[in-house]
Protein backbone atom coordinates (compact mmCIF):
# COMPACT_ATOMS: atom_id res chain seq x y z
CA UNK A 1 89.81 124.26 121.51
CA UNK A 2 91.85 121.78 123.72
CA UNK A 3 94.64 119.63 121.54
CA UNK A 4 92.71 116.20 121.86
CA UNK A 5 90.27 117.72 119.99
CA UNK A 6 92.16 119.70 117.48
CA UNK A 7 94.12 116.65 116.20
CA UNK A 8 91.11 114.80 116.28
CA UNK A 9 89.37 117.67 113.59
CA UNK A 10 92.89 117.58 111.70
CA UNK A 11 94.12 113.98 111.58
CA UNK A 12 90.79 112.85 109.23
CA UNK A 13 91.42 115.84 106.55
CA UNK A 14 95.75 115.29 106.38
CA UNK A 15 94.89 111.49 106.13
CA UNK A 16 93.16 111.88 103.27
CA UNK A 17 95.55 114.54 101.72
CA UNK A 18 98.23 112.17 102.12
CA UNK A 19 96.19 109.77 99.46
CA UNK A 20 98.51 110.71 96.14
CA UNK A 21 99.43 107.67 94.60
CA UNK A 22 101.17 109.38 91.90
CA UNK A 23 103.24 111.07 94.82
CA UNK A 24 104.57 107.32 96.25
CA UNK A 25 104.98 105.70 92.64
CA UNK A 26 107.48 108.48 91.57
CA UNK A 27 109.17 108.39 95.30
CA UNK A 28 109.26 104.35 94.93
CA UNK A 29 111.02 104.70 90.99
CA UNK A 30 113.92 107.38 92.62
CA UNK A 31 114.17 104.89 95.51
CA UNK A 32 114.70 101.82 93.01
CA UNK A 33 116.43 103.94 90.13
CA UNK A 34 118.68 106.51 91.66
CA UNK A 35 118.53 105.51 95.28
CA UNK A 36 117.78 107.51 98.88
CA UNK A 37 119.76 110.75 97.75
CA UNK A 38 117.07 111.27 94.87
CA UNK A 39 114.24 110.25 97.37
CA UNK A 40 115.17 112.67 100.31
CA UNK A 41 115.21 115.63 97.29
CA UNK A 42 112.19 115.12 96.20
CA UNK A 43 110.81 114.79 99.74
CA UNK A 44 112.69 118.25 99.92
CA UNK A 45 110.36 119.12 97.13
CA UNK A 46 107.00 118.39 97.90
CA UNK A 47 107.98 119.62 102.22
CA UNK A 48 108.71 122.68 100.79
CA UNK A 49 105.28 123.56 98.92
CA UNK A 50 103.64 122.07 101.52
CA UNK A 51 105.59 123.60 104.76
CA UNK A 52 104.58 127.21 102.94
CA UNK A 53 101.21 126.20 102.12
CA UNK A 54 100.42 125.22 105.90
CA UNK A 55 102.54 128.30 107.82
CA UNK A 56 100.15 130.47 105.22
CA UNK A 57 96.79 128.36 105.86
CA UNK A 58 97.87 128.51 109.45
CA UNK A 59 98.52 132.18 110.05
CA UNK A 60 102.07 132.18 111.68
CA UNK A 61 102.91 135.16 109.57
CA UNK A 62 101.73 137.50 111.75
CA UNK A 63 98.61 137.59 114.27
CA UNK A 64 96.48 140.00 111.95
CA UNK A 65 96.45 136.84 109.12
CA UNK A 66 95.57 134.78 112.35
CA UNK A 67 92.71 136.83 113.24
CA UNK A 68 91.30 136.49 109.47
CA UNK A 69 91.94 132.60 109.76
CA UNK A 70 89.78 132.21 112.97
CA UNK A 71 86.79 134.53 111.48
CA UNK A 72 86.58 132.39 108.19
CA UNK A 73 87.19 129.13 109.83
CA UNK A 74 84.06 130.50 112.89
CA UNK A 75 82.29 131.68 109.68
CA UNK A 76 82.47 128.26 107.90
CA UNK A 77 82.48 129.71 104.71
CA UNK A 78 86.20 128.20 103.66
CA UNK A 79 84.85 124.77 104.74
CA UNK A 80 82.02 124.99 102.14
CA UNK A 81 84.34 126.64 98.77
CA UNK A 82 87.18 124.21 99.65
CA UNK A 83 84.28 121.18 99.48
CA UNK A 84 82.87 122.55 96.86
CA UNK A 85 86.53 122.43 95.12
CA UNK A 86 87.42 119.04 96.11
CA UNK A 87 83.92 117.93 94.58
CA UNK A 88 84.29 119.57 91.33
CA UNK A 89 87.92 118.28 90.90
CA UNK A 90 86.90 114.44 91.54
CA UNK A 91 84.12 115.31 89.39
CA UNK A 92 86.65 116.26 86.70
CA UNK A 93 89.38 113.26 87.63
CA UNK A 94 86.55 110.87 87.24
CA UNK A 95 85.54 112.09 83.91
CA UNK A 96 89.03 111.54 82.49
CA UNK A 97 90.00 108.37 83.80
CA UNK A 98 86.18 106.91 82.46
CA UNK A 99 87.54 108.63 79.18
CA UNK A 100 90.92 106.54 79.52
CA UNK A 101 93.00 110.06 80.15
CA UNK A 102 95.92 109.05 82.53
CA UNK A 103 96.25 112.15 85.43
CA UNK A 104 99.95 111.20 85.76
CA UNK A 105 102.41 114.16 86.75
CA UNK A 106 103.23 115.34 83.45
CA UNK A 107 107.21 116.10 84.29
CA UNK A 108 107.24 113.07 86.15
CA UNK A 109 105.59 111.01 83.15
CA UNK A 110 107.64 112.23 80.24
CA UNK A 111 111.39 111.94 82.40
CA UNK A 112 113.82 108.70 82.40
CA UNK A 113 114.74 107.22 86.18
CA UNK A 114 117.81 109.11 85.22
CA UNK A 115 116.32 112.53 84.71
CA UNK A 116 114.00 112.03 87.57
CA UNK A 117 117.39 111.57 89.76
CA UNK A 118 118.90 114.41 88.88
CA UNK A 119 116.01 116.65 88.92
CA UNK A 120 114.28 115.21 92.00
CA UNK A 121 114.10 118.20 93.95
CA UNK A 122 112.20 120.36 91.06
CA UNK A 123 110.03 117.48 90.26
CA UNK A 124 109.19 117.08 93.48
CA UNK A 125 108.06 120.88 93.65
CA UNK A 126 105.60 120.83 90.50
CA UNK A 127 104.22 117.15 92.05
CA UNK A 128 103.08 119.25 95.20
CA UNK A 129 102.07 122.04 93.38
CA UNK A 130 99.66 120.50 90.91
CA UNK A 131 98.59 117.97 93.78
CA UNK A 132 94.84 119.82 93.63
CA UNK A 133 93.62 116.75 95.80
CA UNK A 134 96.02 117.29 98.74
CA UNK A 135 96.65 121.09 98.98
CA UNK A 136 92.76 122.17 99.39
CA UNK A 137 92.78 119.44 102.63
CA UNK A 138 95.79 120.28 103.93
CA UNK A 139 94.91 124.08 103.76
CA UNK A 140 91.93 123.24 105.78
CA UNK A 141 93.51 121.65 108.33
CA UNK A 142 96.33 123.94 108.40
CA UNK A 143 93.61 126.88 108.85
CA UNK A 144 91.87 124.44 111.66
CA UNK A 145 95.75 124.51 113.14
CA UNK A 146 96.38 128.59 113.02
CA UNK A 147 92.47 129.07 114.66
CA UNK A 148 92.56 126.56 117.42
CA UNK A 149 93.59 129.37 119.91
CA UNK A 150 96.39 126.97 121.42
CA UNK A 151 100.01 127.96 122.67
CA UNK A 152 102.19 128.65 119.84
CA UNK A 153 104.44 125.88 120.95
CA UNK A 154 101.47 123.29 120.50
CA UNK A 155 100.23 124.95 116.87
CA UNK A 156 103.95 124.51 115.68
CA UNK A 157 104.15 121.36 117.01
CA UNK A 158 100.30 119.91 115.07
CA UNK A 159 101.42 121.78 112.48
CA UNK A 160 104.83 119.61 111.93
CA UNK A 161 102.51 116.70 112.72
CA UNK A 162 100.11 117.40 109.62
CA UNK A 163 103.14 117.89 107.45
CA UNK A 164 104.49 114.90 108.09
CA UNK A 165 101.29 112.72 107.75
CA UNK A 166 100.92 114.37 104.62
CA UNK A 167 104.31 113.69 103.34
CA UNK A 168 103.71 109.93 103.90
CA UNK A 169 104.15 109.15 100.10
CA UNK A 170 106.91 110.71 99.47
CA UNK A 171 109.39 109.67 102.77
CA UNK A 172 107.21 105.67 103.13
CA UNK A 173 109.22 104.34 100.08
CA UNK A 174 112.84 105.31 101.56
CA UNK A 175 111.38 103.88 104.59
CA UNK A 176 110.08 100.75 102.94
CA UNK A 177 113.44 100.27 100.78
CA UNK A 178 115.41 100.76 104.53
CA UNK A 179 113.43 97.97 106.18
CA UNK A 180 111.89 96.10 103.34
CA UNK A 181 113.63 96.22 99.94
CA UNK A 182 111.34 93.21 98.46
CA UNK A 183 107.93 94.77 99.24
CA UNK A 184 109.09 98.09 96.78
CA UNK A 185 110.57 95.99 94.36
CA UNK A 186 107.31 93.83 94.07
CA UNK A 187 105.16 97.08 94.14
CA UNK A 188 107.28 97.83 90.71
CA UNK A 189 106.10 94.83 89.51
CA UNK A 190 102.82 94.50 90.76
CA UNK A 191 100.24 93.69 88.01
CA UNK A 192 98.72 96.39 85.85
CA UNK A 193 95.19 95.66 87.23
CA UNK A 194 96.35 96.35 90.48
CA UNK A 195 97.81 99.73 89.22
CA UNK A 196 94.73 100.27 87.98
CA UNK A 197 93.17 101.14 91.31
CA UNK A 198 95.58 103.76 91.90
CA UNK A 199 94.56 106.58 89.88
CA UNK A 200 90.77 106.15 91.60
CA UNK A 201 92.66 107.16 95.08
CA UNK A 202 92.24 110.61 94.97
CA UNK A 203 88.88 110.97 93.30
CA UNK A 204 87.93 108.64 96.29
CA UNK A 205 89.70 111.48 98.93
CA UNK A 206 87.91 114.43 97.16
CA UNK A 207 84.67 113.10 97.64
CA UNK A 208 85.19 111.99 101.45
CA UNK A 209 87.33 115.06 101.94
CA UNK A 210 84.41 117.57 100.65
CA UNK A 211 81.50 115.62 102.14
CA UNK A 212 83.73 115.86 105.26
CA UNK A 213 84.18 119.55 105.14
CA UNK A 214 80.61 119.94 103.52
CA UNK A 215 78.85 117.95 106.46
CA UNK A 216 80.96 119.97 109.70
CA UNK A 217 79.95 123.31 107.59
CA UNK A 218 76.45 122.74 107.52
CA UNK A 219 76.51 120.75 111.15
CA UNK A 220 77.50 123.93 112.30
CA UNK A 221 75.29 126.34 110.23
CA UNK A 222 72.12 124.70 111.13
């Protein structure tokens, strides 16, 4: 697999991993309420699930694990359980927001901008952690990563790539609050039926991301 082609098989699945709104409204709040310090913590957070989650997926622990990664990923069979996962989960994020359930990050939810200051980095950890929209894409691209045969160099480098793109929520409010205070401050108050879209985001990305996955699986199988 030449790199052209790798990052174009991995860019479509970390794009849509990076779609956690709940991820940028807490990152926005720190930004606003306890400034860059409690931002870059909670970036520390969520890199830090997410960093293990892709050097696992990927198979730089050791070239046995790599040799598993490239038979499932030349097997397809991880392409079809991890659609199959993200289907089920919109499936079940649909049914609660119809039944008026909010799928906010329950730390996140019940802490003060204080509290979520001091206990960025931690907050930031369980955010990633129950983040069952982005981890099942990112794995998948991270195993896409470990199997694509390229120079180590090159995997390490896609791999920081991915990471990054996926991290978007979490490090585009410090950015935004840098460059352009006004546009966070307005998202804070933007009106609640604007809001209102949010929580729809990632049932949206588990649907693309599994017909994704679901459509190169059986591309390849028939």
């Amino acid at each position: 697999m030449s790199l052209v082609s790798l990052l174009t098989s991995v860019l479509p699945l970390v794009l849509l991993a990076a779609v956690s709104p709940m991820i940028f409204v807490n990152a926005s709040t720190m930004a606003l309420g306890s400034g860059s310090g409690a931002v870059l913590r909670y970036l520390a957070g969520n890199a830090l699930v997410i960093t293990a989650v892709g050097v696992i997926g990927a198979g730089l622990l050791g070239a046995a694990f790599t040799a598993f990664v490239r038979r499932e990923i030349a097997s397809h069979s991880v392409d079809l359980v991890i659609a199959l996962v993200l289907i089920l989960y919109g499936v079940h994020l649909a049914r609660g927001l119809l039944r008026g359930q909010r799928r906010d990050d329950p730390q996140a939810a019940r802490a003060t901008g204080s509290e979520r200051g001091r206990n960025a980095f931690s907050l930031g950890v369980v955010g990633m952690i129950t983040n069952f929209t982005t981890l099942p894409l990112f794995l998948s691209a991270a195993q896409r990563i470990g199997g694509s045969g390229l120079p180590f160099l090159e995997v390490v480098l896609v791999l920081l790539l991915a990471v990054a793109v996926t991290l978007a929520p979490a490090w585009l409010p410090l950015v935004l609050l840098k460059v352009a205070p006004g546009l966070v401050r307005r998202r804070g108050d933007a009106p609640s039926k604007s809001r209102s879209i949010g929580p729809w985001l990632p049932v949206a990305a588990c649907f693309a991301g599994g017909a994704v996955l679901a459509w190169r699986a059986l591309a390849a199988l028939l």
